[in-house]
PDB file of N, CA and C in Angstrom:
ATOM      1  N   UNK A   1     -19.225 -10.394 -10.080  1.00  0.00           N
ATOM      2  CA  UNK A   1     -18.262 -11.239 -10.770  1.00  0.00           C
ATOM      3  C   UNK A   1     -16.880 -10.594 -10.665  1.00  0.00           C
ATOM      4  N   UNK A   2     -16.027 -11.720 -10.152  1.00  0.00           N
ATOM      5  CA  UNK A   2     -14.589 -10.920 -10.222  1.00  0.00           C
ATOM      6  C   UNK A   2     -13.629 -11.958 -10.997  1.00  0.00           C
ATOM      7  N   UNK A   3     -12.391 -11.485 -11.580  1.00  0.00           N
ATOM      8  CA  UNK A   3     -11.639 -12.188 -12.141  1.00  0.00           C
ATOM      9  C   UNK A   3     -10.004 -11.952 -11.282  1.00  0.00           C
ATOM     10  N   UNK A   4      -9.484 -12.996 -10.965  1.00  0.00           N
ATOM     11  CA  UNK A   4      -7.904 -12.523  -9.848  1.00  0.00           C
ATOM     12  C   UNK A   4      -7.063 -13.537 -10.784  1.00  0.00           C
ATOM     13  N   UNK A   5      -5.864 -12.604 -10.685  1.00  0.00           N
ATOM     14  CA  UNK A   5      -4.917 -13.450 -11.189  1.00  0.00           C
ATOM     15  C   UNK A   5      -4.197 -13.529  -9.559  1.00  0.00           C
ATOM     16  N   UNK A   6      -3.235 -15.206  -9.818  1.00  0.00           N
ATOM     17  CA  UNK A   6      -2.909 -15.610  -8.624  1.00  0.00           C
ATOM     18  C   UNK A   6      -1.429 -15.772  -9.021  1.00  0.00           C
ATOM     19  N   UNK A   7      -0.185 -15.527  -8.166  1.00  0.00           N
ATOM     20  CA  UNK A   7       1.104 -15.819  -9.008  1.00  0.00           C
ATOM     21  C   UNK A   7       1.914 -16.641  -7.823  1.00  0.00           C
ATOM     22  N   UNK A   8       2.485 -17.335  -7.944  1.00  0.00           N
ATOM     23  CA  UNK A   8       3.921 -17.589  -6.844  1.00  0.00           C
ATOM     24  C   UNK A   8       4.612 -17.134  -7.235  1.00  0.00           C
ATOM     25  N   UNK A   9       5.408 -16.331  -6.361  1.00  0.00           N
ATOM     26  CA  UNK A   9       6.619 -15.878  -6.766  1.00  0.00           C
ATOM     27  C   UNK A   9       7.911 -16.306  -5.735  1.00  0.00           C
ATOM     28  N   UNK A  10       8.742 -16.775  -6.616  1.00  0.00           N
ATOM     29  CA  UNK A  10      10.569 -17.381  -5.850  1.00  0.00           C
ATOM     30  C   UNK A  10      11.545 -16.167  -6.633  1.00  0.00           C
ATOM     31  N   UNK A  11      12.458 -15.631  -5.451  1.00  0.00           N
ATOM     32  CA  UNK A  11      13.505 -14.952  -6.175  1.00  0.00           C
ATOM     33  C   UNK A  11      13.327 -13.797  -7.163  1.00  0.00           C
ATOM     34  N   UNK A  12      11.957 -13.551  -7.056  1.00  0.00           N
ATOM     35  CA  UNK A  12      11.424 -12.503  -7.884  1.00  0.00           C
ATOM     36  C   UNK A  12      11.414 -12.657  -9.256  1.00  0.00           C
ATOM     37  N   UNK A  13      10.813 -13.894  -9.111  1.00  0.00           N
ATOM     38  CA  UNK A  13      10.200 -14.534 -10.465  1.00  0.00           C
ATOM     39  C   UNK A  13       9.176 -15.153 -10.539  1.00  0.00           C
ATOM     40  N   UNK A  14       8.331 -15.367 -11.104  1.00  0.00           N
ATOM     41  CA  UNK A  14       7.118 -15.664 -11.212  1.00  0.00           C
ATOM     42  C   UNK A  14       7.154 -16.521 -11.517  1.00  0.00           C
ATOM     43  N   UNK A  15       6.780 -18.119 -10.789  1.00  0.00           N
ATOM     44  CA  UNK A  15       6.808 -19.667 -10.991  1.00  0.00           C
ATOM     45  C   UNK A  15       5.735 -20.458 -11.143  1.00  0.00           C
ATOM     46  N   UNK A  16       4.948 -19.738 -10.698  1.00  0.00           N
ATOM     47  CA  UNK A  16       3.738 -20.244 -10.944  1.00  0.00           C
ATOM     48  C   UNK A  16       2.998 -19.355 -11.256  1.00  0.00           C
ATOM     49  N   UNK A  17       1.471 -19.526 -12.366  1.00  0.00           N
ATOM     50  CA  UNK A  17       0.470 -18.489 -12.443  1.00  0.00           C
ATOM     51  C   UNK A  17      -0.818 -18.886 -13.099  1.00  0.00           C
ATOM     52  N   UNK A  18      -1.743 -18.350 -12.876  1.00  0.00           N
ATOM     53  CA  UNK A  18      -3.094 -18.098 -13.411  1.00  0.00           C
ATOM     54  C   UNK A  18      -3.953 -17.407 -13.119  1.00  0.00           C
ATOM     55  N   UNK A  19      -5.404 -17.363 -13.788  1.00  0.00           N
ATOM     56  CA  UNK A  19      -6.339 -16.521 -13.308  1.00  0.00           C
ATOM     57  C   UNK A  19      -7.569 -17.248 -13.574  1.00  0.00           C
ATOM     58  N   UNK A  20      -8.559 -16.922 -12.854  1.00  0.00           N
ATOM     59  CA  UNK A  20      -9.946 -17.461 -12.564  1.00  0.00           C
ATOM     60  C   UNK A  20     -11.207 -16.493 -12.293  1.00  0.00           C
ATOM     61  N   UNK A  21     -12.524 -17.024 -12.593  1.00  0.00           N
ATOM     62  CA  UNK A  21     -13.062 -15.857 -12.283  1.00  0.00           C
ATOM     63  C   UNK A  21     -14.135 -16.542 -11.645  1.00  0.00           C
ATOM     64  N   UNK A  22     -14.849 -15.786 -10.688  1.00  0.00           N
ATOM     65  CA  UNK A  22     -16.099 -16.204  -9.880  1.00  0.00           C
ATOM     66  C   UNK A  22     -17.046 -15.617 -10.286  1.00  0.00           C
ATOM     67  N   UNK A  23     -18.198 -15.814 -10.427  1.00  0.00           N
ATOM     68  CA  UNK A  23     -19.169 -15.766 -10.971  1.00  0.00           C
ATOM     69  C   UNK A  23     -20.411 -15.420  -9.582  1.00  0.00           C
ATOM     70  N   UNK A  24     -19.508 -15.379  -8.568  1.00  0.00           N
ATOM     71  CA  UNK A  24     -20.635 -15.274  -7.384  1.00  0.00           C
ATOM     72  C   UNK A  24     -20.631 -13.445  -7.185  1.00  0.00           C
ATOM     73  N   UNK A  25     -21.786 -13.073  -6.623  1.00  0.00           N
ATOM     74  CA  UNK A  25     -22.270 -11.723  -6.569  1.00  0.00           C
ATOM     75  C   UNK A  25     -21.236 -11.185  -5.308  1.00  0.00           C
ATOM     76  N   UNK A  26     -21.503 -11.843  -3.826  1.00  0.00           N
ATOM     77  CA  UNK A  26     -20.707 -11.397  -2.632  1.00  0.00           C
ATOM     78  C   UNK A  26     -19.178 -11.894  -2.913  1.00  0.00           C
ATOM     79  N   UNK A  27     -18.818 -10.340  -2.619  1.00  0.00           N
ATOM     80  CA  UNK A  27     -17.328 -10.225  -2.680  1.00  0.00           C
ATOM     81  C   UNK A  27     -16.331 -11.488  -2.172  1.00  0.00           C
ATOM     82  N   UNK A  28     -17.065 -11.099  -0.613  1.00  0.00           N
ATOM     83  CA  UNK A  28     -16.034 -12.183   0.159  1.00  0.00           C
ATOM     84  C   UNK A  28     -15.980 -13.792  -0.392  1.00  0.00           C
ATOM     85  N   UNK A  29     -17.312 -14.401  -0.482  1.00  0.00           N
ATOM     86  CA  UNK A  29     -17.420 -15.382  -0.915  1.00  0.00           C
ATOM     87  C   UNK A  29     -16.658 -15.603  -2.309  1.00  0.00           C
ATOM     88  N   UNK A  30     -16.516 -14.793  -2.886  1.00  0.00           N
ATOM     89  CA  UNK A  30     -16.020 -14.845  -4.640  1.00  0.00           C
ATOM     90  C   UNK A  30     -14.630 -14.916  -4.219  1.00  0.00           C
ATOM     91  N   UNK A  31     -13.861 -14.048  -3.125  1.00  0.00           N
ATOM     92  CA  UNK A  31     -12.422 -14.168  -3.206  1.00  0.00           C
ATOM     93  C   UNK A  31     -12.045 -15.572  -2.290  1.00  0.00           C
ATOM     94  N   UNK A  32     -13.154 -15.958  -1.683  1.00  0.00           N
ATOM     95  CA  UNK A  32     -12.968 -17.381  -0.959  1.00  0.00           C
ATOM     96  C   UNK A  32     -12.990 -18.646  -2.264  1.00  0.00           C
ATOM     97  N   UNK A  33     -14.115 -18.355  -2.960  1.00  0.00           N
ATOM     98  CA  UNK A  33     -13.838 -19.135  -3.961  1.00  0.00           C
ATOM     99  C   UNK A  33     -12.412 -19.488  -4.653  1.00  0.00           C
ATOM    100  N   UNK A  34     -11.927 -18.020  -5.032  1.00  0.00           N
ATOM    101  CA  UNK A  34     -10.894 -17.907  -5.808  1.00  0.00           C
ATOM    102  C   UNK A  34      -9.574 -18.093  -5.259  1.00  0.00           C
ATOM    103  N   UNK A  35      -9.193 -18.005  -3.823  1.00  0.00           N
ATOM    104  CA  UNK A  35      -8.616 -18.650  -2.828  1.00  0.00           C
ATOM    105  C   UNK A  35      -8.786 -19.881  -2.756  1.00  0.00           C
ATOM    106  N   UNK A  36      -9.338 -20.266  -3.007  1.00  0.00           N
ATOM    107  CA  UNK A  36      -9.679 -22.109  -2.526  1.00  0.00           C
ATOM    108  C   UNK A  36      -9.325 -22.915  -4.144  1.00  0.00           C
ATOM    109  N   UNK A  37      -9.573 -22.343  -5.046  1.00  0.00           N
ATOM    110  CA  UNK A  37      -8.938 -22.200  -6.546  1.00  0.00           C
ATOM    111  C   UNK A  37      -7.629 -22.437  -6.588  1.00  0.00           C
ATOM    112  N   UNK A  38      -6.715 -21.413  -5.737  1.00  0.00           N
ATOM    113  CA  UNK A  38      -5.734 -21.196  -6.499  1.00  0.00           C
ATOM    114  C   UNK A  38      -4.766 -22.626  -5.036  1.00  0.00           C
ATOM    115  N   UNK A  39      -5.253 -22.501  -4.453  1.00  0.00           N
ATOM    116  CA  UNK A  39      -4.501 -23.077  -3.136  1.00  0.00           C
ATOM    117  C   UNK A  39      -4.749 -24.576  -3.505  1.00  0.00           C
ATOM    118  N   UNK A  40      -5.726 -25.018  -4.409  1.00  0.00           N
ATOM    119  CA  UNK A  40      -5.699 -26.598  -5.114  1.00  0.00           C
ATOM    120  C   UNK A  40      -4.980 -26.697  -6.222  1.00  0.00           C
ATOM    121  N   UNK A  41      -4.925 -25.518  -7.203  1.00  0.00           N
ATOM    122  CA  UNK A  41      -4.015 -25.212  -8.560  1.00  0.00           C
ATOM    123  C   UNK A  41      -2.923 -25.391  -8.004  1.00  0.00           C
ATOM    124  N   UNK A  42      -2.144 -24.659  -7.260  1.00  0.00           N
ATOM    125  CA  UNK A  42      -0.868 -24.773  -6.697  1.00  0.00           C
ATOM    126  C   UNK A  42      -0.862 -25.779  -5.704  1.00  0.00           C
ATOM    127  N   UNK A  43      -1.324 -26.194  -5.307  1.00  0.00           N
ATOM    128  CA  UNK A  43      -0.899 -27.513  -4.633  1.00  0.00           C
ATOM    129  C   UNK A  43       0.091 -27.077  -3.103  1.00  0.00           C
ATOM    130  N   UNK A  44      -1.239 -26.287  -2.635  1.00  0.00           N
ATOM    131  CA  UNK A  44      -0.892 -25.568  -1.342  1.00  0.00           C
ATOM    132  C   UNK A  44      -1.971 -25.415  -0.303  1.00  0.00           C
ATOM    133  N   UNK A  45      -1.635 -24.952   0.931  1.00  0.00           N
ATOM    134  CA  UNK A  45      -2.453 -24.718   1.684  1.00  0.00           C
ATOM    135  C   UNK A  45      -3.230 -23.230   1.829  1.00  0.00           C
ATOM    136  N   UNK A  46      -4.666 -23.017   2.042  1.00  0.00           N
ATOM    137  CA  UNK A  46      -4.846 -21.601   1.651  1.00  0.00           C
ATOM    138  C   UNK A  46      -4.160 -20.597   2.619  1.00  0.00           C
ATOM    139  N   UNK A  47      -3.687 -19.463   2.822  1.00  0.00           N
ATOM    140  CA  UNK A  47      -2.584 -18.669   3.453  1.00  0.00           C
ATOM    141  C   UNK A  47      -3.821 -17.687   4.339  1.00  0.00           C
ATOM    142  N   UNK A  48      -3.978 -17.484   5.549  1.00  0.00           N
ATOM    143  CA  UNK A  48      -4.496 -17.006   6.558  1.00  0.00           C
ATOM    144  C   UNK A  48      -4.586 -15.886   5.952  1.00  0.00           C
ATOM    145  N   UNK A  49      -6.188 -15.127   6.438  1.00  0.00           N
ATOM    146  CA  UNK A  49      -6.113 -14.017   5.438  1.00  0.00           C
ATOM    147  C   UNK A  49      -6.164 -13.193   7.100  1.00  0.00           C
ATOM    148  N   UNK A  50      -5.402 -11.642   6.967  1.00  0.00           N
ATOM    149  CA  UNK A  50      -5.549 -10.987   7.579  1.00  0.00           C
ATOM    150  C   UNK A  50      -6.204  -9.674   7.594  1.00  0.00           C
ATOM    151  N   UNK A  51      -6.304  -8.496   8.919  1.00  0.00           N
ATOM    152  CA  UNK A  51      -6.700  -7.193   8.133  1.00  0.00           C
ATOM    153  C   UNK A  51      -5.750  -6.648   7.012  1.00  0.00           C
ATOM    154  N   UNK A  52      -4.729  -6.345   6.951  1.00  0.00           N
ATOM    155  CA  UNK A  52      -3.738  -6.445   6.242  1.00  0.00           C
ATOM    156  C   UNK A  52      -3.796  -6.351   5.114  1.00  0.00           C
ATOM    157  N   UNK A  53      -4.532  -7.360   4.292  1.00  0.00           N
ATOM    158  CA  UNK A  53      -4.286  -8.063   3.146  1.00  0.00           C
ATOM    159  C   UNK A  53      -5.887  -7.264   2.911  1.00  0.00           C
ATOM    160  N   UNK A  54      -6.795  -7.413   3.742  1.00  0.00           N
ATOM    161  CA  UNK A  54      -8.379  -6.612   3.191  1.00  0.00           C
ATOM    162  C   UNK A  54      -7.716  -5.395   2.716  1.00  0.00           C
ATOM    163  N   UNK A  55      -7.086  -4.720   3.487  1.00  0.00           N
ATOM    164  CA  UNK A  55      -6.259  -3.353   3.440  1.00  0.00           C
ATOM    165  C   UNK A  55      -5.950  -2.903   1.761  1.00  0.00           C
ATOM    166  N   UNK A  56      -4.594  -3.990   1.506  1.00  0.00           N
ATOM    167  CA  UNK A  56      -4.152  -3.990   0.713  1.00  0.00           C
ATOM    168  C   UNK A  56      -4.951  -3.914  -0.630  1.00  0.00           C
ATOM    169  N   UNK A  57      -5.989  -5.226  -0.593  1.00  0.00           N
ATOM    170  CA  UNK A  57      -6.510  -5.483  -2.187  1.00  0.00           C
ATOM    171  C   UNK A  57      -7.738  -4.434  -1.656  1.00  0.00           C
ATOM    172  N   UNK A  58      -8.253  -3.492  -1.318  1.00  0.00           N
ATOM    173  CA  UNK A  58      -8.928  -2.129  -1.447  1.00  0.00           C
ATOM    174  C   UNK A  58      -8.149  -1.301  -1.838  1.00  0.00           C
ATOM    175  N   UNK A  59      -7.047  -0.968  -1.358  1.00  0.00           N
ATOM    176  CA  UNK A  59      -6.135   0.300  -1.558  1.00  0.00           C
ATOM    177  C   UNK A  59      -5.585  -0.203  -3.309  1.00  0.00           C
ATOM    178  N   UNK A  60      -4.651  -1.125  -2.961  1.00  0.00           N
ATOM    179  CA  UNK A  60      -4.140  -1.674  -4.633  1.00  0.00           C
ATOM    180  C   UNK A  60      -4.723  -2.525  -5.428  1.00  0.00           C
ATOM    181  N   UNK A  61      -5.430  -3.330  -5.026  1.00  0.00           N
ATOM    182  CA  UNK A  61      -6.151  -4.016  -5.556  1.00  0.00           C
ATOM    183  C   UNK A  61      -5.640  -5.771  -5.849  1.00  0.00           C
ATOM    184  N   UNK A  62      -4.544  -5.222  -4.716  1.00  0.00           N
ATOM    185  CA  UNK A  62      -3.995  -6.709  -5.121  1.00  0.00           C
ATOM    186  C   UNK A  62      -3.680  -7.050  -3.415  1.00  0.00           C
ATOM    187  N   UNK A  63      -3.408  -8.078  -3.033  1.00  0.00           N
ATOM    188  CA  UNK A  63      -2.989  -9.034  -1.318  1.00  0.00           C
ATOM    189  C   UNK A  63      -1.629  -9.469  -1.548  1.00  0.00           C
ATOM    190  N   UNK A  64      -0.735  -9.436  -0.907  1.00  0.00           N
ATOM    191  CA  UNK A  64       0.424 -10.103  -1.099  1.00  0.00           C
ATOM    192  C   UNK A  64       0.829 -11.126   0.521  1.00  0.00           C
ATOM    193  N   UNK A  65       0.950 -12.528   0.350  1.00  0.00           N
ATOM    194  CA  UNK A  65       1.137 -13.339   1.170  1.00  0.00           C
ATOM    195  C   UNK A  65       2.338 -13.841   1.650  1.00  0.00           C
ATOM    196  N   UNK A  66       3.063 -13.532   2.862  1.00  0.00           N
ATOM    197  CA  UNK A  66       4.319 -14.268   3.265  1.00  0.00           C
ATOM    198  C   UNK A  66       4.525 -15.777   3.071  1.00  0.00           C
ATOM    199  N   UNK A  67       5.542 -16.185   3.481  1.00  0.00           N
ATOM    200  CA  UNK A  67       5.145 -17.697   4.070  1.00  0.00           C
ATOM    201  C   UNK A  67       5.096 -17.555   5.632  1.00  0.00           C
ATOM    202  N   UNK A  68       5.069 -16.240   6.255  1.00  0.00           N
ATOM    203  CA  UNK A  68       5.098 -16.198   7.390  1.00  0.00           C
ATOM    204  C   UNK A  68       3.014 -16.257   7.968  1.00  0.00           C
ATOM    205  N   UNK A  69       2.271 -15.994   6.269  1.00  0.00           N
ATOM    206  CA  UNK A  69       0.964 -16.131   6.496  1.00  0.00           C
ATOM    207  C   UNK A  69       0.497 -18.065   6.119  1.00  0.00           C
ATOM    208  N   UNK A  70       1.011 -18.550   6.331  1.00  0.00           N
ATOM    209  CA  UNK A  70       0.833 -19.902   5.896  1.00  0.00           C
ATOM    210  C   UNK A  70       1.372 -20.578   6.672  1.00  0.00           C
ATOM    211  N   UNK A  71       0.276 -22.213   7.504  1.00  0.00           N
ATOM    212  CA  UNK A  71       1.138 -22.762   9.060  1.00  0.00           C
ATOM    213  C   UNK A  71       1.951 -23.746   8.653  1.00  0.00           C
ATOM    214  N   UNK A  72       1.933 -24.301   7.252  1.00  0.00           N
ATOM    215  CA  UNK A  72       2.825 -25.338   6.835  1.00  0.00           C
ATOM    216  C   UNK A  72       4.146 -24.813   5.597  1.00  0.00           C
ATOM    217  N   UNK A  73       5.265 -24.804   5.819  1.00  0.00           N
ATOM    218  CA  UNK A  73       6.379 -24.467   5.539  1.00  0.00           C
ATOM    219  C   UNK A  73       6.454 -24.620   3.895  1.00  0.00           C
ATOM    220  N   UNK A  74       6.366 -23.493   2.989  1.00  0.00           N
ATOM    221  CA  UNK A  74       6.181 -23.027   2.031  1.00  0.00           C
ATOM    222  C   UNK A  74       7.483 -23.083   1.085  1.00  0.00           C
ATOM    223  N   UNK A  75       7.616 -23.433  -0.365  1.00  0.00           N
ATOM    224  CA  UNK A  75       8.808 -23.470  -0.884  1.00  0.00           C
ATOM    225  C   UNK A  75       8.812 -22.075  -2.021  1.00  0.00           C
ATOM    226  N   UNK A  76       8.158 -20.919  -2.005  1.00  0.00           N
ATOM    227  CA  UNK A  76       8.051 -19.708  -2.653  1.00  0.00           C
ATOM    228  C   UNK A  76       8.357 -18.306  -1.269  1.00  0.00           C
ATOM    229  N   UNK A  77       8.667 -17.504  -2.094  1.00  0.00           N
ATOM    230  CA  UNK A  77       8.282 -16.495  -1.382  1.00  0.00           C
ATOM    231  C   UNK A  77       7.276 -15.538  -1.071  1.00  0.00           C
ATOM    232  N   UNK A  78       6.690 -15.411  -1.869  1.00  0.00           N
ATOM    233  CA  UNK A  78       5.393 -14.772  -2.322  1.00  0.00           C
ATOM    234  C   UNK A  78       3.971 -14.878  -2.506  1.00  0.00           C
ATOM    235  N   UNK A  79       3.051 -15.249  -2.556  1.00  0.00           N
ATOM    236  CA  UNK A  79       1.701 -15.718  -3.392  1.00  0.00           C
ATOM    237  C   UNK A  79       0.736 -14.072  -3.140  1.00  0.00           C
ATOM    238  N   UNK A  80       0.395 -14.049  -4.472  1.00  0.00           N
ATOM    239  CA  UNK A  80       0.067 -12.863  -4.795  1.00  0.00           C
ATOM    240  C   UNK A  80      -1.583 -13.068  -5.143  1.00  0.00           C
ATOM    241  N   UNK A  81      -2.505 -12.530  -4.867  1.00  0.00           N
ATOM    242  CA  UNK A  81      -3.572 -11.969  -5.734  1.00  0.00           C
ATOM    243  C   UNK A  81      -3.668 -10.712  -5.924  1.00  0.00           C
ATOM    244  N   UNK A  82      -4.286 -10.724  -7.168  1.00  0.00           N
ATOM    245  CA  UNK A  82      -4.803  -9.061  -7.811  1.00  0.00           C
ATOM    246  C   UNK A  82      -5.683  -9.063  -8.891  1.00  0.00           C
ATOM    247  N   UNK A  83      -6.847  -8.156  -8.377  1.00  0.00           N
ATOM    248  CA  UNK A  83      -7.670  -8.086  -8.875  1.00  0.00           C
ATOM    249  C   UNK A  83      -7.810  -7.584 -10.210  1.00  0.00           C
ATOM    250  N   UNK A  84      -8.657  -8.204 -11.142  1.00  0.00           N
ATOM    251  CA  UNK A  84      -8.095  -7.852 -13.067  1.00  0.00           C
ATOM    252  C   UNK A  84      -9.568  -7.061 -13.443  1.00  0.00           C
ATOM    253  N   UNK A  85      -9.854  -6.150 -13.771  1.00  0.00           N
ATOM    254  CA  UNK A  85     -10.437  -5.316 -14.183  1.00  0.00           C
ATOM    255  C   UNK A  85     -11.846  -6.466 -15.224  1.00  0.00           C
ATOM    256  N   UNK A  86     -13.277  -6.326 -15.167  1.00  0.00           N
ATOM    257  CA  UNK A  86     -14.099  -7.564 -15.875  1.00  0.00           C
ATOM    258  C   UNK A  86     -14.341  -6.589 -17.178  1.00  0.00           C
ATOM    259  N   UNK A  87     -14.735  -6.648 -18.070  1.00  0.00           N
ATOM    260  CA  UNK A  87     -15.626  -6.108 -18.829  1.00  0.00           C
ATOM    261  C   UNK A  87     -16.809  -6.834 -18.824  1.00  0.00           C
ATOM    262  N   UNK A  88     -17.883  -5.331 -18.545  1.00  0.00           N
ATOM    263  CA  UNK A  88     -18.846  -5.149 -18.564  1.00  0.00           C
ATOM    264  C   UNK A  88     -19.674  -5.401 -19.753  1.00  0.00           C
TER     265      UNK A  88
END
């Protein structure tokens, strides 16, 4: 089970936000879930995931997305996940 908060960010502000949690056991599948979540919440397309971004949310625990990771022309700068700590 994981819980991600998801943010847009414009101008270095945070315009959009929430968090969700998956309830599925495999990782990948849970952050696909939660990707596919946030990309209908926001009213977007889901943003190409790269090595990059696996990189990132291991090391920090969070992915950070261009609009240069997304094929249809984006009105934010940012879209963020990061992973929120569950209690056990």
């Amino acid at each position: 089970m994981i819980t991600v908060w998801g943010k847009l960010l414009k101008d270095g502000k945070i315009v959009r936000s929430d968090t969700v949690t998956s309830e599925k056991q495999d990782m990948s599948a849970a952050l696909l879930e939660c990707l596919e979540y946030f990309a209908a919440k926001f009213d977007m397309e889901a943003p190409m995931w790269h090595s990059q971004h696996t990189k990132q949310l291991g090391i920090f625990h969070k992915a950070t997305f261009r609009p240069d990771d997304f094929i249809d022309k984006v009105d934010f700068d940012r879209f963020e996940l990061q992973l929120l700590e569950n209690e056990k």
